[in-house]
PDB file of N, CA and C in Angstrom:
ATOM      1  N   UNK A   1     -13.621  -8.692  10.627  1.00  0.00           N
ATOM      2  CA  UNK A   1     -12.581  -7.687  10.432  1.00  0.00           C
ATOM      3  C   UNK A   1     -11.609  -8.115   9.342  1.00  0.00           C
ATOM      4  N   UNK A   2     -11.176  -6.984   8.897  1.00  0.00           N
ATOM      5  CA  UNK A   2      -9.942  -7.509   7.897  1.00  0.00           C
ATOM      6  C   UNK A   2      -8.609  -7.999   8.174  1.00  0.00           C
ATOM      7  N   UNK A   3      -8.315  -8.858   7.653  1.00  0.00           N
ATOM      8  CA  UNK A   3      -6.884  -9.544   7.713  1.00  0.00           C
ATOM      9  C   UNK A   3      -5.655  -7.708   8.114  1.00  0.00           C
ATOM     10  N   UNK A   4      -5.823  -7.112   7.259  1.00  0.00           N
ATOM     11  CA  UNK A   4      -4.974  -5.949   7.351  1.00  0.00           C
ATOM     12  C   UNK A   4      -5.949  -4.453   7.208  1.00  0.00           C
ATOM     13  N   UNK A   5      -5.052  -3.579   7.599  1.00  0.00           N
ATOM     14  CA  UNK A   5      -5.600  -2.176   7.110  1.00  0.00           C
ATOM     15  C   UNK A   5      -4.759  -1.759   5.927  1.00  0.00           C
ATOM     16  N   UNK A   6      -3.440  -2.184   5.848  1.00  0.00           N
ATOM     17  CA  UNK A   6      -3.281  -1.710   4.478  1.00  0.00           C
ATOM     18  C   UNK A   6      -2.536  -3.184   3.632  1.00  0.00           C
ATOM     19  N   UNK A   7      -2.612  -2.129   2.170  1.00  0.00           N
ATOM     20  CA  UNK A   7      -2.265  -3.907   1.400  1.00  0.00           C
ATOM     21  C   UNK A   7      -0.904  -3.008   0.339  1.00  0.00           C
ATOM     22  N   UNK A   8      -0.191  -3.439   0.379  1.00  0.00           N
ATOM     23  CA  UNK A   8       0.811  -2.714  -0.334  1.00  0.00           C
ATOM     24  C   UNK A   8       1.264  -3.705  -1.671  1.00  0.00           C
ATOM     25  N   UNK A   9       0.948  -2.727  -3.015  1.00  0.00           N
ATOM     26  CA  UNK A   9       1.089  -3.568  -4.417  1.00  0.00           C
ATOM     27  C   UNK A   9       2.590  -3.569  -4.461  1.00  0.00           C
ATOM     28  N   UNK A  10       2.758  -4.789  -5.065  1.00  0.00           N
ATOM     29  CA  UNK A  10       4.487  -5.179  -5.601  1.00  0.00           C
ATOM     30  C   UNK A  10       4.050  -4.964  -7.005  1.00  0.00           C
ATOM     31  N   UNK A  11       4.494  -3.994  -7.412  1.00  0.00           N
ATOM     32  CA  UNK A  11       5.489  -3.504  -9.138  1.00  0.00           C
ATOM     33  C   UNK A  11       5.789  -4.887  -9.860  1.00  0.00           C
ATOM     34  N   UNK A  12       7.561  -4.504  -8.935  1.00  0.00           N
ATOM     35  CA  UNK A  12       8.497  -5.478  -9.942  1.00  0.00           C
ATOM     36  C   UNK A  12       9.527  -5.960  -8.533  1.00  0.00           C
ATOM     37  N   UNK A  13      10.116  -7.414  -8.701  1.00  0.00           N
ATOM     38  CA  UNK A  13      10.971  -7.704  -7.912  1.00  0.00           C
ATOM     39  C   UNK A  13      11.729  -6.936  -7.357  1.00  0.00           C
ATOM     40  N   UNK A  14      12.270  -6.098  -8.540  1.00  0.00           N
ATOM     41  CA  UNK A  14      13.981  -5.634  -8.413  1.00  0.00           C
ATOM     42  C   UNK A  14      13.406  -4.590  -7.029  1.00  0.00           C
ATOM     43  N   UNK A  15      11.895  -4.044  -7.129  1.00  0.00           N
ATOM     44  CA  UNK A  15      11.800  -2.716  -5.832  1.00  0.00           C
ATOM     45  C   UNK A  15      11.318  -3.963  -4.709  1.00  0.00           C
ATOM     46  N   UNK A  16      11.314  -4.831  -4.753  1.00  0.00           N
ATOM     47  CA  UNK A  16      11.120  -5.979  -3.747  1.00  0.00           C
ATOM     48  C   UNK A  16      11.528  -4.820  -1.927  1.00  0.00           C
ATOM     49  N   UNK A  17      12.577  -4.791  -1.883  1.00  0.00           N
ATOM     50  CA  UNK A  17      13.189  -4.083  -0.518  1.00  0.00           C
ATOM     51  C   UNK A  17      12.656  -2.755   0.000  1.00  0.00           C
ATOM     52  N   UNK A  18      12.318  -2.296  -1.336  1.00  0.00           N
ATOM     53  CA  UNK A  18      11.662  -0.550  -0.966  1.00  0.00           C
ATOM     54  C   UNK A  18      10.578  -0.952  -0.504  1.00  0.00           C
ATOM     55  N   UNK A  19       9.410  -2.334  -0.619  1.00  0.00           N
ATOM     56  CA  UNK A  19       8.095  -2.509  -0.687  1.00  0.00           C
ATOM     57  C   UNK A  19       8.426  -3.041   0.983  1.00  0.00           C
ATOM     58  N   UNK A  20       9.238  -4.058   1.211  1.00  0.00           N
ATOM     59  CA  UNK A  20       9.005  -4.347   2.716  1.00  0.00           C
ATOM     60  C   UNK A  20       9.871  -3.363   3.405  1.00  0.00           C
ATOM     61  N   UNK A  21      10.945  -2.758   3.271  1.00  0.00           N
ATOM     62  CA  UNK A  21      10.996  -1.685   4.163  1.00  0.00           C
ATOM     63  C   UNK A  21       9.831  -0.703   4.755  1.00  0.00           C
ATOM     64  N   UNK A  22       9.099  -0.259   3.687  1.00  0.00           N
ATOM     65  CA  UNK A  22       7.823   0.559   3.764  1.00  0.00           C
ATOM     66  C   UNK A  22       7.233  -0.330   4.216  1.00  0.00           C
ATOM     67  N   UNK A  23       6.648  -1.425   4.484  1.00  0.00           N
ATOM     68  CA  UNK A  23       5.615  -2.553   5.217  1.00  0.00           C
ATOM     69  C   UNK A  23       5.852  -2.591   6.652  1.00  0.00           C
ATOM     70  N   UNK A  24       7.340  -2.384   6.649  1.00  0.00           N
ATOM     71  CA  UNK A  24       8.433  -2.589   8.538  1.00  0.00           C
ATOM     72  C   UNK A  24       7.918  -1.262   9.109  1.00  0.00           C
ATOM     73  N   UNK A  25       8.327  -0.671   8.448  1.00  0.00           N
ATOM     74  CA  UNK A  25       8.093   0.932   8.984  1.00  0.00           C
ATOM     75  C   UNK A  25       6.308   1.402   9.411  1.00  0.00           C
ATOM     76  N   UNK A  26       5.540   1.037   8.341  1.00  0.00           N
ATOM     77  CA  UNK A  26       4.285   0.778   8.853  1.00  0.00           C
ATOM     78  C   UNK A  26       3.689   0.089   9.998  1.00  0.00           C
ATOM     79  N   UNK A  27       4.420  -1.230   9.966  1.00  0.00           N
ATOM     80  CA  UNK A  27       3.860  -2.419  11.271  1.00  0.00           C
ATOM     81  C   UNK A  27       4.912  -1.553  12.393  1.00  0.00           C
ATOM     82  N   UNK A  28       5.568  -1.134  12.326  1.00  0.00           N
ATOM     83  CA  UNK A  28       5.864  -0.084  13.312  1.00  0.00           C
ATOM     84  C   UNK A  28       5.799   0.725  13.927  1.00  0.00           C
ATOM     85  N   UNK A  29       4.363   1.041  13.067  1.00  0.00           N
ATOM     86  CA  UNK A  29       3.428   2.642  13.764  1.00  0.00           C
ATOM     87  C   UNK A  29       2.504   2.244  13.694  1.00  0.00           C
ATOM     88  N   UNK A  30       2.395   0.630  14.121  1.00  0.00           N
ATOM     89  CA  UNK A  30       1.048  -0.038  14.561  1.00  0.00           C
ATOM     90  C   UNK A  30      -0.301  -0.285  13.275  1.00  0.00           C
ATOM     91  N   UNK A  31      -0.041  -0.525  12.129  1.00  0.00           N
ATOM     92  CA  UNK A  31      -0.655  -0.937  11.195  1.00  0.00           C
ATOM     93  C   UNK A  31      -0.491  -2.083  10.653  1.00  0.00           C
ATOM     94  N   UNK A  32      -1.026  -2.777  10.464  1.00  0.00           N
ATOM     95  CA  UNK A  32      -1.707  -4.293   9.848  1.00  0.00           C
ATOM     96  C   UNK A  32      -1.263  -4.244   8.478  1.00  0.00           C
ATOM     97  N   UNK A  33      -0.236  -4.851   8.233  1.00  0.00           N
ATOM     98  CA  UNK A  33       0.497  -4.864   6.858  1.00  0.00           C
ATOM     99  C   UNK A  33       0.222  -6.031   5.815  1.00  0.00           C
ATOM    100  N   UNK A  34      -0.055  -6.269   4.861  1.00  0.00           N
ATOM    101  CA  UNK A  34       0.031  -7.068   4.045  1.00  0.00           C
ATOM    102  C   UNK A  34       0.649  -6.756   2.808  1.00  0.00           C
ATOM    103  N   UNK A  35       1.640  -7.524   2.298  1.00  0.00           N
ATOM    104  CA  UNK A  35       2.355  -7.202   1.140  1.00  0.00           C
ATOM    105  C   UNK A  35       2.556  -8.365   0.108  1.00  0.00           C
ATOM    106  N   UNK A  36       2.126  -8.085  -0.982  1.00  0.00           N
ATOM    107  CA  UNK A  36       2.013  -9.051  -1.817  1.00  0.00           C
ATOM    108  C   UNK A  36       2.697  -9.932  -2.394  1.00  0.00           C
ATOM    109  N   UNK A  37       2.921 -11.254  -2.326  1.00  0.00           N
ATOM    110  CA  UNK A  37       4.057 -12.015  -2.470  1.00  0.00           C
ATOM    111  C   UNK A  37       5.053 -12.118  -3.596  1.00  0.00           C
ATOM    112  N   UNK A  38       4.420 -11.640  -4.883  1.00  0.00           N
ATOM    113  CA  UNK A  38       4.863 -11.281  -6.139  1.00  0.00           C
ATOM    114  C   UNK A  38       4.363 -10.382  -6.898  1.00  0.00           C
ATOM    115  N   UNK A  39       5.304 -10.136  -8.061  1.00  0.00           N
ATOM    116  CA  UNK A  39       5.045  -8.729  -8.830  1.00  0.00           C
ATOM    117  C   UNK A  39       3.885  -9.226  -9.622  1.00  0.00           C
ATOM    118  N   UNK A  40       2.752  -9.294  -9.605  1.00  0.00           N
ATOM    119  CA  UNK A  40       1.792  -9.685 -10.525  1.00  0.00           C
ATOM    120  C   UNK A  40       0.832  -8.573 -10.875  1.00  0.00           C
ATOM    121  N   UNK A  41      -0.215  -8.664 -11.886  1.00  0.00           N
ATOM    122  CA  UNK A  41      -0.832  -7.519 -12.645  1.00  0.00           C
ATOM    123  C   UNK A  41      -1.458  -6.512 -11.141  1.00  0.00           C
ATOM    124  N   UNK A  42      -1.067  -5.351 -11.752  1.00  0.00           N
ATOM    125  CA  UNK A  42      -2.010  -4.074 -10.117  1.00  0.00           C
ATOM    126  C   UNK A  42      -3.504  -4.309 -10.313  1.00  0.00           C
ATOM    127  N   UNK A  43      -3.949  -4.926 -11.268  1.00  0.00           N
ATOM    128  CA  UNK A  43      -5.488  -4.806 -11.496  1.00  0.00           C
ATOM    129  C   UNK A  43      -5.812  -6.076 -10.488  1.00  0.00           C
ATOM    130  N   UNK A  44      -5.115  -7.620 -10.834  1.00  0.00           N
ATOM    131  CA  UNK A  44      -5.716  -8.715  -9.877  1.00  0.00           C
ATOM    132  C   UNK A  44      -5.076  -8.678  -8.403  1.00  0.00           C
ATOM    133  N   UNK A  45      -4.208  -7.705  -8.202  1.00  0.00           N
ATOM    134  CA  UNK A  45      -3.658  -7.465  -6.638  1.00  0.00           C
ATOM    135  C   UNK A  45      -4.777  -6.513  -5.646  1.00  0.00           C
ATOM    136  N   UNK A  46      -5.244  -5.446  -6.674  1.00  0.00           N
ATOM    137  CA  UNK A  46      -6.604  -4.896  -6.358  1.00  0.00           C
ATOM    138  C   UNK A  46      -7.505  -5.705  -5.507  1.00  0.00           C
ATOM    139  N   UNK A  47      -7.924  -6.416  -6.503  1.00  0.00           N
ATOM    140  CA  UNK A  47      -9.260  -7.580  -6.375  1.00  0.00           C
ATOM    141  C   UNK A  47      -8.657  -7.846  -5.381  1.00  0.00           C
ATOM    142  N   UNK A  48      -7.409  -9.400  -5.304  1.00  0.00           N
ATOM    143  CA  UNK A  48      -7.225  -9.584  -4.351  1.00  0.00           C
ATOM    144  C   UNK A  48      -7.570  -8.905  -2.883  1.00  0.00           C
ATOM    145  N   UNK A  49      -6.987  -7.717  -2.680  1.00  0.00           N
ATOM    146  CA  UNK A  49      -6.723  -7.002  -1.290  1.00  0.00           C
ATOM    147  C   UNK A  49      -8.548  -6.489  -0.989  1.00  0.00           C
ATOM    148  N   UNK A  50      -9.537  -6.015  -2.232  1.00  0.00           N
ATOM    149  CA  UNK A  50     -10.971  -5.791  -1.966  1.00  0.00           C
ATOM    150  C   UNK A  50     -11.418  -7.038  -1.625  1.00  0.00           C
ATOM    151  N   UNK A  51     -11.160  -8.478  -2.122  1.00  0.00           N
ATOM    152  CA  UNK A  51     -11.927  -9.869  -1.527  1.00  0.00           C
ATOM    153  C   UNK A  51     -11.507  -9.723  -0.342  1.00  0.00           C
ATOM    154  N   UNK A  52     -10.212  -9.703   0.123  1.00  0.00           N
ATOM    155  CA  UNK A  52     -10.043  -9.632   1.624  1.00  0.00           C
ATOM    156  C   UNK A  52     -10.885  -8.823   2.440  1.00  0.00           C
ATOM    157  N   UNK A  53     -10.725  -7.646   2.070  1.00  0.00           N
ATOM    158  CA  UNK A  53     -11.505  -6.583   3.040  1.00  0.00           C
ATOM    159  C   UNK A  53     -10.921  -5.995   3.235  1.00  0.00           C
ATOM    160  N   UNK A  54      -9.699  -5.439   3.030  1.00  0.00           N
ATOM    161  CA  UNK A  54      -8.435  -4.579   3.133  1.00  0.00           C
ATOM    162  C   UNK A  54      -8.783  -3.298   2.746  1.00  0.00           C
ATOM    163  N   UNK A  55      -9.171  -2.521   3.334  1.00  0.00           N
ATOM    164  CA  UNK A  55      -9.608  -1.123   2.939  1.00  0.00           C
ATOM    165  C   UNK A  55      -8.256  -0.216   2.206  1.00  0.00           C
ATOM    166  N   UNK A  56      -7.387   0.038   2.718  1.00  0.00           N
ATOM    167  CA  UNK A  56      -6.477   0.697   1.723  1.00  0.00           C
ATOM    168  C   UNK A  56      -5.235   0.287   1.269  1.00  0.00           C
ATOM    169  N   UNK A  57      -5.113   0.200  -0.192  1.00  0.00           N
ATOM    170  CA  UNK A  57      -3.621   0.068  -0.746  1.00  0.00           C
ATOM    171  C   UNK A  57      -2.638   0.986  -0.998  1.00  0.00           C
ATOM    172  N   UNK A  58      -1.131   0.996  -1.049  1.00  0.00           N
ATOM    173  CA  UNK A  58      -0.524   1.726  -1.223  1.00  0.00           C
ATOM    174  C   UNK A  58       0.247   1.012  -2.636  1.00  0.00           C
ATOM    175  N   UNK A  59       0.340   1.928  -3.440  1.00  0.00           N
ATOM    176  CA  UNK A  59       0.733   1.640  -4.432  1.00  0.00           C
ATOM    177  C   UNK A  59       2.102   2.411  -5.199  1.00  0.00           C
ATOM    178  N   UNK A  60       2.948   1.883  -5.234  1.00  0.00           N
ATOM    179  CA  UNK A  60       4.143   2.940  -5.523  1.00  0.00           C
ATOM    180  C   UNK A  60       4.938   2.210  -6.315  1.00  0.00           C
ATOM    181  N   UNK A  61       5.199   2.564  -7.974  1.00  0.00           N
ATOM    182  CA  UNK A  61       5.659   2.507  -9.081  1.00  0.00           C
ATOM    183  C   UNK A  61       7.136   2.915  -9.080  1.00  0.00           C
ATOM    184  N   UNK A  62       7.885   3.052 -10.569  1.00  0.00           N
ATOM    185  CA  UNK A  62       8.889   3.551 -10.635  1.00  0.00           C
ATOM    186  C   UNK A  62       8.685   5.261 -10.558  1.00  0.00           C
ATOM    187  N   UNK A  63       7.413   5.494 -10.942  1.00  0.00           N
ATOM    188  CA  UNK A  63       7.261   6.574 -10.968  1.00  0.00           C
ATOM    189  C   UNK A  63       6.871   7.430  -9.300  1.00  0.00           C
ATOM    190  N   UNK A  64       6.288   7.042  -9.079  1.00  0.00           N
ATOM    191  CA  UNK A  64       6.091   7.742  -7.424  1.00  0.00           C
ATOM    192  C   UNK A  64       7.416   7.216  -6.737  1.00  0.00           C
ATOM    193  N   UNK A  65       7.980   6.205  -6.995  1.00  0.00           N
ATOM    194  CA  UNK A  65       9.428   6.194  -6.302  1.00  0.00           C
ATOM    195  C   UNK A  65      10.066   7.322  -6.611  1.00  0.00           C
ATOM    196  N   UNK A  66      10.334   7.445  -7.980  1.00  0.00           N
ATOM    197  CA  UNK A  66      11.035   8.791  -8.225  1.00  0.00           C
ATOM    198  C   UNK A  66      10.831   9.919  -7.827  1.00  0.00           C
ATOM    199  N   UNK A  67       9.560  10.415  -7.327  1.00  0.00           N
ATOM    200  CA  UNK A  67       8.663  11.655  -6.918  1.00  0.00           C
ATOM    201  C   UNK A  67       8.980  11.575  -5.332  1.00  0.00           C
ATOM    202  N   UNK A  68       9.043  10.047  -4.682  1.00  0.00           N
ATOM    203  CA  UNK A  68       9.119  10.297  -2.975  1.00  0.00           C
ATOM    204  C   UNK A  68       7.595  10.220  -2.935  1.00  0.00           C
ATOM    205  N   UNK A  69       6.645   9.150  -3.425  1.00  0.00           N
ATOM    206  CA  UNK A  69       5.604   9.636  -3.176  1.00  0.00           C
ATOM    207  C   UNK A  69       4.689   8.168  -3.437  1.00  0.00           C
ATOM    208  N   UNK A  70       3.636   7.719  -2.530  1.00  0.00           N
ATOM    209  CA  UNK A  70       2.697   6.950  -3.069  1.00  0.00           C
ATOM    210  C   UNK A  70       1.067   7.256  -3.021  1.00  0.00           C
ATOM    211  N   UNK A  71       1.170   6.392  -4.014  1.00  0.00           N
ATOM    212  CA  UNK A  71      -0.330   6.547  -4.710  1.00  0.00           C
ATOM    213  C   UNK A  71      -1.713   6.075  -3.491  1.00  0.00           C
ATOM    214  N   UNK A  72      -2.335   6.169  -2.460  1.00  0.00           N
ATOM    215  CA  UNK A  72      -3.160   5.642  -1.447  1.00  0.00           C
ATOM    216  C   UNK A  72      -4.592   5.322  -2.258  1.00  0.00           C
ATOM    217  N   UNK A  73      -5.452   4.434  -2.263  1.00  0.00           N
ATOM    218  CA  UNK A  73      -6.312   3.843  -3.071  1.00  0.00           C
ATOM    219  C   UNK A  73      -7.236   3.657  -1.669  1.00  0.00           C
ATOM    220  N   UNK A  74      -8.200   3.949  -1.295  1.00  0.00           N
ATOM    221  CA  UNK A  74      -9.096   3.596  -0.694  1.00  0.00           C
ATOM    222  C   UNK A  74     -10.493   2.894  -1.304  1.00  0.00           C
ATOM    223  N   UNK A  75     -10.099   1.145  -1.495  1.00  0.00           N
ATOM    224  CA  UNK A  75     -11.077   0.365  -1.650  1.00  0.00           C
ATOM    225  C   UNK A  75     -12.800   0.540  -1.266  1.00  0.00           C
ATOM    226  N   UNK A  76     -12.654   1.302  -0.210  1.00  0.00           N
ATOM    227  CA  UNK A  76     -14.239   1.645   0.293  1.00  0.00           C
ATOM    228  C   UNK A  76     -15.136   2.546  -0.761  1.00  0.00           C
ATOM    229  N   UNK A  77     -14.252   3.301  -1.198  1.00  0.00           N
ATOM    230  CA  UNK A  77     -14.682   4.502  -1.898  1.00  0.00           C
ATOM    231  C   UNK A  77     -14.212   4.700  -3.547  1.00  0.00           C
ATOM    232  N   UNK A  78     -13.359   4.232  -3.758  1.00  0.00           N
ATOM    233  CA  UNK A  78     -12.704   4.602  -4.698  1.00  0.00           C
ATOM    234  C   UNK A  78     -12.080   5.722  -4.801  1.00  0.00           C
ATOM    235  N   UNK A  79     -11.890   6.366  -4.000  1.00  0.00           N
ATOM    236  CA  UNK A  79     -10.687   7.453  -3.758  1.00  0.00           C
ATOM    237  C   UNK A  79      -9.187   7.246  -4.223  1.00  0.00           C
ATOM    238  N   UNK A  80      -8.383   8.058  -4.641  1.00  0.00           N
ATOM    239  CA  UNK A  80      -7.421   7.864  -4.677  1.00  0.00           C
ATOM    240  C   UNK A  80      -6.389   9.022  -4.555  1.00  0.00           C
ATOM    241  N   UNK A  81      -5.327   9.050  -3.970  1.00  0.00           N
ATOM    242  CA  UNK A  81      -4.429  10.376  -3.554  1.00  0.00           C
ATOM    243  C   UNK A  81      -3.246  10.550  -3.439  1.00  0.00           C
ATOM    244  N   UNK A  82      -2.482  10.773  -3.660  1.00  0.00           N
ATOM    245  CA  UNK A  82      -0.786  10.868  -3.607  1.00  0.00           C
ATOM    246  C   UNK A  82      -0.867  11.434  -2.323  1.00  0.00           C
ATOM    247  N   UNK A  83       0.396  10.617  -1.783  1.00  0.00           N
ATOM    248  CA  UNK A  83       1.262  11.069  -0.632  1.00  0.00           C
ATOM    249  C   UNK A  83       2.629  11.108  -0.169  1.00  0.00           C
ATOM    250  N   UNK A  84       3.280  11.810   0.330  1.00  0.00           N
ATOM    251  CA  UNK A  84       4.459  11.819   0.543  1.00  0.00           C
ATOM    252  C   UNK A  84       5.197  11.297   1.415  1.00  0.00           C
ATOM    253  N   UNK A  85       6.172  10.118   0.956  1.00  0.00           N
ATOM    254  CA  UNK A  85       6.127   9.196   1.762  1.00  0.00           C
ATOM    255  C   UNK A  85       6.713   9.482   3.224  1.00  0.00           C
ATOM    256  N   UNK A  86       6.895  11.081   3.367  1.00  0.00           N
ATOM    257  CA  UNK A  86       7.138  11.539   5.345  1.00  0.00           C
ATOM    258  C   UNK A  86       6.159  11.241   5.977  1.00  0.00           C
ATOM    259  N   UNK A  87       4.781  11.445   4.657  1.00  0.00           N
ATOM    260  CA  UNK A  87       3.314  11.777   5.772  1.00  0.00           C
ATOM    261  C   UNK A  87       2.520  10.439   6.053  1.00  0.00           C
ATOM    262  N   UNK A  88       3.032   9.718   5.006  1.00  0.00           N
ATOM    263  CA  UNK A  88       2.274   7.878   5.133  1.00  0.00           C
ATOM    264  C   UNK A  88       1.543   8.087   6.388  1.00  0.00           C
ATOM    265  N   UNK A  89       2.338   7.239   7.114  1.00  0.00           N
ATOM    266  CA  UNK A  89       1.910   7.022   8.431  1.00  0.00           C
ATOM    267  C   UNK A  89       0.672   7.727   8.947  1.00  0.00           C
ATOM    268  N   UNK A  90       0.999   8.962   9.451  1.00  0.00           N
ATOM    269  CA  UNK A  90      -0.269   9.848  10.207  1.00  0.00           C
ATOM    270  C   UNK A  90      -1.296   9.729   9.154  1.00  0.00           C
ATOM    271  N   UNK A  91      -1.226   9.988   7.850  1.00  0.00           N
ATOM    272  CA  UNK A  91      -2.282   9.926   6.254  1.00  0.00           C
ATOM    273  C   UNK A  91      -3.148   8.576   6.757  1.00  0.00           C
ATOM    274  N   UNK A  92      -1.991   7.511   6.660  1.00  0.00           N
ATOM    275  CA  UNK A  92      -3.193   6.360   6.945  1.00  0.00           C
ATOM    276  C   UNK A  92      -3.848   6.155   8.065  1.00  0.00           C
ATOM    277  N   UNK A  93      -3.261   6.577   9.211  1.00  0.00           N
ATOM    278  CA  UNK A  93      -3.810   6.329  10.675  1.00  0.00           C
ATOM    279  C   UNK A  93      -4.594   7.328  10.999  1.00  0.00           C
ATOM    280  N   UNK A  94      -5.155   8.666  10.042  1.00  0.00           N
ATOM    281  CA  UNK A  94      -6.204   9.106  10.087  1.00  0.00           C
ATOM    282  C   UNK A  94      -7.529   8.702   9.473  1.00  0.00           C
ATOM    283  N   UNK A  95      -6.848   7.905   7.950  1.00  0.00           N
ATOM    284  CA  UNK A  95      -8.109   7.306   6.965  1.00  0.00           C
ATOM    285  C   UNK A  95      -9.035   6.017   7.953  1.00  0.00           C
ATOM    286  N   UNK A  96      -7.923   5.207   8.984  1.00  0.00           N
ATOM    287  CA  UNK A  96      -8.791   3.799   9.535  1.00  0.00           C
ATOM    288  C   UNK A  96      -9.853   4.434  10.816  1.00  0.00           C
TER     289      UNK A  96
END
């Protein structure tokens, strides 16, 4: 089994708080959180979270911050989908 069900990319430091608030709030509606320890490239945080086995990332920029919205990446498939960050929760706890 995988370490987590979801893997949430870090940007940039400065959104450091928006990334584990959203991680709290998740392990709160009973999901397996992993969040990445630093802002490093989204391409080797990818890899990272697919070597694990981590089926989905959430990915949220300056830009989907601004929108209220993240990007959901499903590693299994290569899917990918915007969501709004009211619906997170139920969105992912229907995808596992």
């Amino acid at each position: 089994t995988a370490p987590a069900d979801v893997f949430v990319v870090q940007f940039t430091e400065e959104s450091l708080a928006h990334y584990i608030a959203v991680s709290r709030r998740l392990r709160d509606a009973g999901l397996r959180v992993e969040l990445f320890p630093e802002a490093k490239d989204k391409g080797k945080q990818l890899k990272y979270a697919d070597r694990k086995g981590i089926p989905l990332t959430l990915i949220g920029g300056p830009d989907e911050m601004a929108k209220g919205i993240w990007q959901v990446k499903d590693l299994r498939d290569g899917a990918s989908e915007e969501v709004r960050d009211g619906d997170l929760v139920e969105y992912l706890h229907g995808k596992l």
